[in-house]
C-alpha atoms as a PDB file:
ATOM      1  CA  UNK A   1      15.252   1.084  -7.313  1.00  0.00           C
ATOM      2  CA  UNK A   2      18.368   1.950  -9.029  1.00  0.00           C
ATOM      3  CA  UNK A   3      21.033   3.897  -7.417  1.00  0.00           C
ATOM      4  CA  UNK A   4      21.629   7.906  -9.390  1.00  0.00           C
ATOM      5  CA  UNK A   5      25.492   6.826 -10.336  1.00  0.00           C
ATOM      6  CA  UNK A   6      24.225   3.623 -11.521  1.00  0.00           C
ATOM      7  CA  UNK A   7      21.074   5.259 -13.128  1.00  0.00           C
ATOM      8  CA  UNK A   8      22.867   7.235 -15.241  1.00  0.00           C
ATOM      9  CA  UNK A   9      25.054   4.629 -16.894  1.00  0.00           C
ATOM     10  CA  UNK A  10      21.887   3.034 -17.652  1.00  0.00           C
ATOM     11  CA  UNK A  11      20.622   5.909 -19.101  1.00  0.00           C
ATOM     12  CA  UNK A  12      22.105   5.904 -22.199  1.00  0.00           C
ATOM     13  CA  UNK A  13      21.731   2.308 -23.444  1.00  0.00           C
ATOM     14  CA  UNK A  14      17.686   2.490 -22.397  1.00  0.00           C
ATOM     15  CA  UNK A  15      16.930   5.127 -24.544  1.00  0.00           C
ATOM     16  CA  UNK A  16      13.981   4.475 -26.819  1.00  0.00           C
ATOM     17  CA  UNK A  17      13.157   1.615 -24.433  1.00  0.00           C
ATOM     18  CA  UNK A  18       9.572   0.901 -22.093  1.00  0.00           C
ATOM     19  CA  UNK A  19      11.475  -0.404 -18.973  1.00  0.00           C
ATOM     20  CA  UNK A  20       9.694  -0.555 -16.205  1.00  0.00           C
ATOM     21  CA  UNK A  21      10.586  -0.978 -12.896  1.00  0.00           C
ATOM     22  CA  UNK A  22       8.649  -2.230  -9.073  1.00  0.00           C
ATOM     23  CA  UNK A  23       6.102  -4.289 -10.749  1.00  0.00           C
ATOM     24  CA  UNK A  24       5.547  -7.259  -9.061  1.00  0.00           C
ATOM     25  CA  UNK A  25       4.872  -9.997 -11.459  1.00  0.00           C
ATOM     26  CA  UNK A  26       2.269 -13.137 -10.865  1.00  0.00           C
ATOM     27  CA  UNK A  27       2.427 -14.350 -13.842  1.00  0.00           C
ATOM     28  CA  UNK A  28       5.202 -14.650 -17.233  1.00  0.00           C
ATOM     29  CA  UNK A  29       3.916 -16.358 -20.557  1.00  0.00           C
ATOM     30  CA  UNK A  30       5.031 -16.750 -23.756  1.00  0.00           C
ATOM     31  CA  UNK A  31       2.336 -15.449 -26.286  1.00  0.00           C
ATOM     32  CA  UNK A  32       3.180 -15.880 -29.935  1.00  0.00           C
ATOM     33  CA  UNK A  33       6.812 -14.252 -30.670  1.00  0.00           C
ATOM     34  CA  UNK A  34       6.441 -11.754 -27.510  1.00  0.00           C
ATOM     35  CA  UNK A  35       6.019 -12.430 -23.502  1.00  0.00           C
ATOM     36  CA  UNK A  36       2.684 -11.859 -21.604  1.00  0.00           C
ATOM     37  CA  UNK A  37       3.344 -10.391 -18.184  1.00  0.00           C
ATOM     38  CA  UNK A  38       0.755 -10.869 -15.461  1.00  0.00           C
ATOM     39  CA  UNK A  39       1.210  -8.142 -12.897  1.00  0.00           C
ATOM     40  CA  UNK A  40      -0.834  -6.167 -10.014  1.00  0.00           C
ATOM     41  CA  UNK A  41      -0.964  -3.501 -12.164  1.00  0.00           C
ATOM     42  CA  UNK A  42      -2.511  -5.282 -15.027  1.00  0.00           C
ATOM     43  CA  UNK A  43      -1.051  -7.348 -18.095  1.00  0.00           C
ATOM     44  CA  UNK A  44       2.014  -5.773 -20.418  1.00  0.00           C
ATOM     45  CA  UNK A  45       3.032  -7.474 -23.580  1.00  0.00           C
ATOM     46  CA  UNK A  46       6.702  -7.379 -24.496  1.00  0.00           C
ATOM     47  CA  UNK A  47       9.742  -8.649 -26.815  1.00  0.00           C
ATOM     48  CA  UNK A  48      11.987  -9.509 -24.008  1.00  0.00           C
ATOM     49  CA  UNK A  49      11.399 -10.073 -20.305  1.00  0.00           C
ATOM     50  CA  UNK A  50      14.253  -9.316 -17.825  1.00  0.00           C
ATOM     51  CA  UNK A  51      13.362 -11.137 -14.171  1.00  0.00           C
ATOM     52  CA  UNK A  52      14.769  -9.988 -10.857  1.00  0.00           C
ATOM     53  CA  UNK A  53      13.806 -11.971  -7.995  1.00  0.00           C
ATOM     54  CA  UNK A  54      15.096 -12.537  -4.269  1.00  0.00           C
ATOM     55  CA  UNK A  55      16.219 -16.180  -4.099  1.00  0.00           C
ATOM     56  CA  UNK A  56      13.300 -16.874  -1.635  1.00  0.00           C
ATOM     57  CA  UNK A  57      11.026 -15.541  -4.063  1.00  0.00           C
ATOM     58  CA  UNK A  58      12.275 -17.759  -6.243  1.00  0.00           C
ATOM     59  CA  UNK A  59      12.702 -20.455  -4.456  1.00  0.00           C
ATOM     60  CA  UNK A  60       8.964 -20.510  -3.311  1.00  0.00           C
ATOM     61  CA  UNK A  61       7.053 -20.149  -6.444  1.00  0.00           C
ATOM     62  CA  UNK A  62       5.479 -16.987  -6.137  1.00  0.00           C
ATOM     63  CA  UNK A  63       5.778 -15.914  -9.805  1.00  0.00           C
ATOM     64  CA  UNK A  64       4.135 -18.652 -11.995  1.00  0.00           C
ATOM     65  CA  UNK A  65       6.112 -19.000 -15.315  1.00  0.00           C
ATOM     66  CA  UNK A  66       4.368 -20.909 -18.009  1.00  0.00           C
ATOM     67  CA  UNK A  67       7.761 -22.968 -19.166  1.00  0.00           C
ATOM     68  CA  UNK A  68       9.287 -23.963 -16.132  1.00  0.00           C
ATOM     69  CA  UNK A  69      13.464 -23.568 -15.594  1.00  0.00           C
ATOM     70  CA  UNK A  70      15.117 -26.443 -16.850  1.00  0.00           C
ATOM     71  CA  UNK A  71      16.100 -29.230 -14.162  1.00  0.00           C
ATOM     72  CA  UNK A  72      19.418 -28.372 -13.962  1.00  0.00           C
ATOM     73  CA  UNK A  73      18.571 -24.470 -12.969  1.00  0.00           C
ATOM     74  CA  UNK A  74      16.333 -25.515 -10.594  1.00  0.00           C
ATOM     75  CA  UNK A  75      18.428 -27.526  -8.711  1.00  0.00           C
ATOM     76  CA  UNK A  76      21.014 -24.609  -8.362  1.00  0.00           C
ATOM     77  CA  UNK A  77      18.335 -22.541  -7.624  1.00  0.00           C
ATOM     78  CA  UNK A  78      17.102 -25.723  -4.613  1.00  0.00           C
ATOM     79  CA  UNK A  79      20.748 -25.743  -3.653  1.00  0.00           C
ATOM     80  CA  UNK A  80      21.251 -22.025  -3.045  1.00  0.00           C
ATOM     81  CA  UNK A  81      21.469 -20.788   0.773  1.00  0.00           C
ATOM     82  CA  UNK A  82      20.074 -17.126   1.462  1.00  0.00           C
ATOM     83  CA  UNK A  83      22.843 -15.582   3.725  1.00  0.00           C
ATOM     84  CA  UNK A  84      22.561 -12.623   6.205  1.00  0.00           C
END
């Protein structure tokens, strides 16, 4: 969810754009020149793909992605702590 002050900074620059938001992905792919995202909801096509994941999330696998992070960001990501 995004916070009203911050949602209306955002406003502006995401006009004209299909953002959406709480979708819980299983699945990213690249298809052709666009991304194929595999979700509860169904399967959305788009030109860009931004990802927003907890660290253990991340750090577990839970969203397949059909070209894996390089070596070197996975083994930030591996060396990562989550802190409470």
């Amino acid at each position: 969810m995004v916070p009203p002050a911050l949602g209306s900074i955002l406003h502006h620059p995401a006009r004209g754009l299909n953002i959406r938001l709480a979708m819980v992905a299983t699945n990213i792919a690249p298809k052709g020149p666009r991304v194929k995202v595999t979700t509860a909801q169904g399967t959305c096509h788009a030109d860009h793909v931004v990802v927003t994941q907890p660290l253990g999330v991340l750090k577990a696998g839970v969203v397949g992605f059909a070209e894996p992070l390089d070596a070197k960001r996975q083994r930030a990501i591996n060396r990562l702590e989550i802190c409470l």
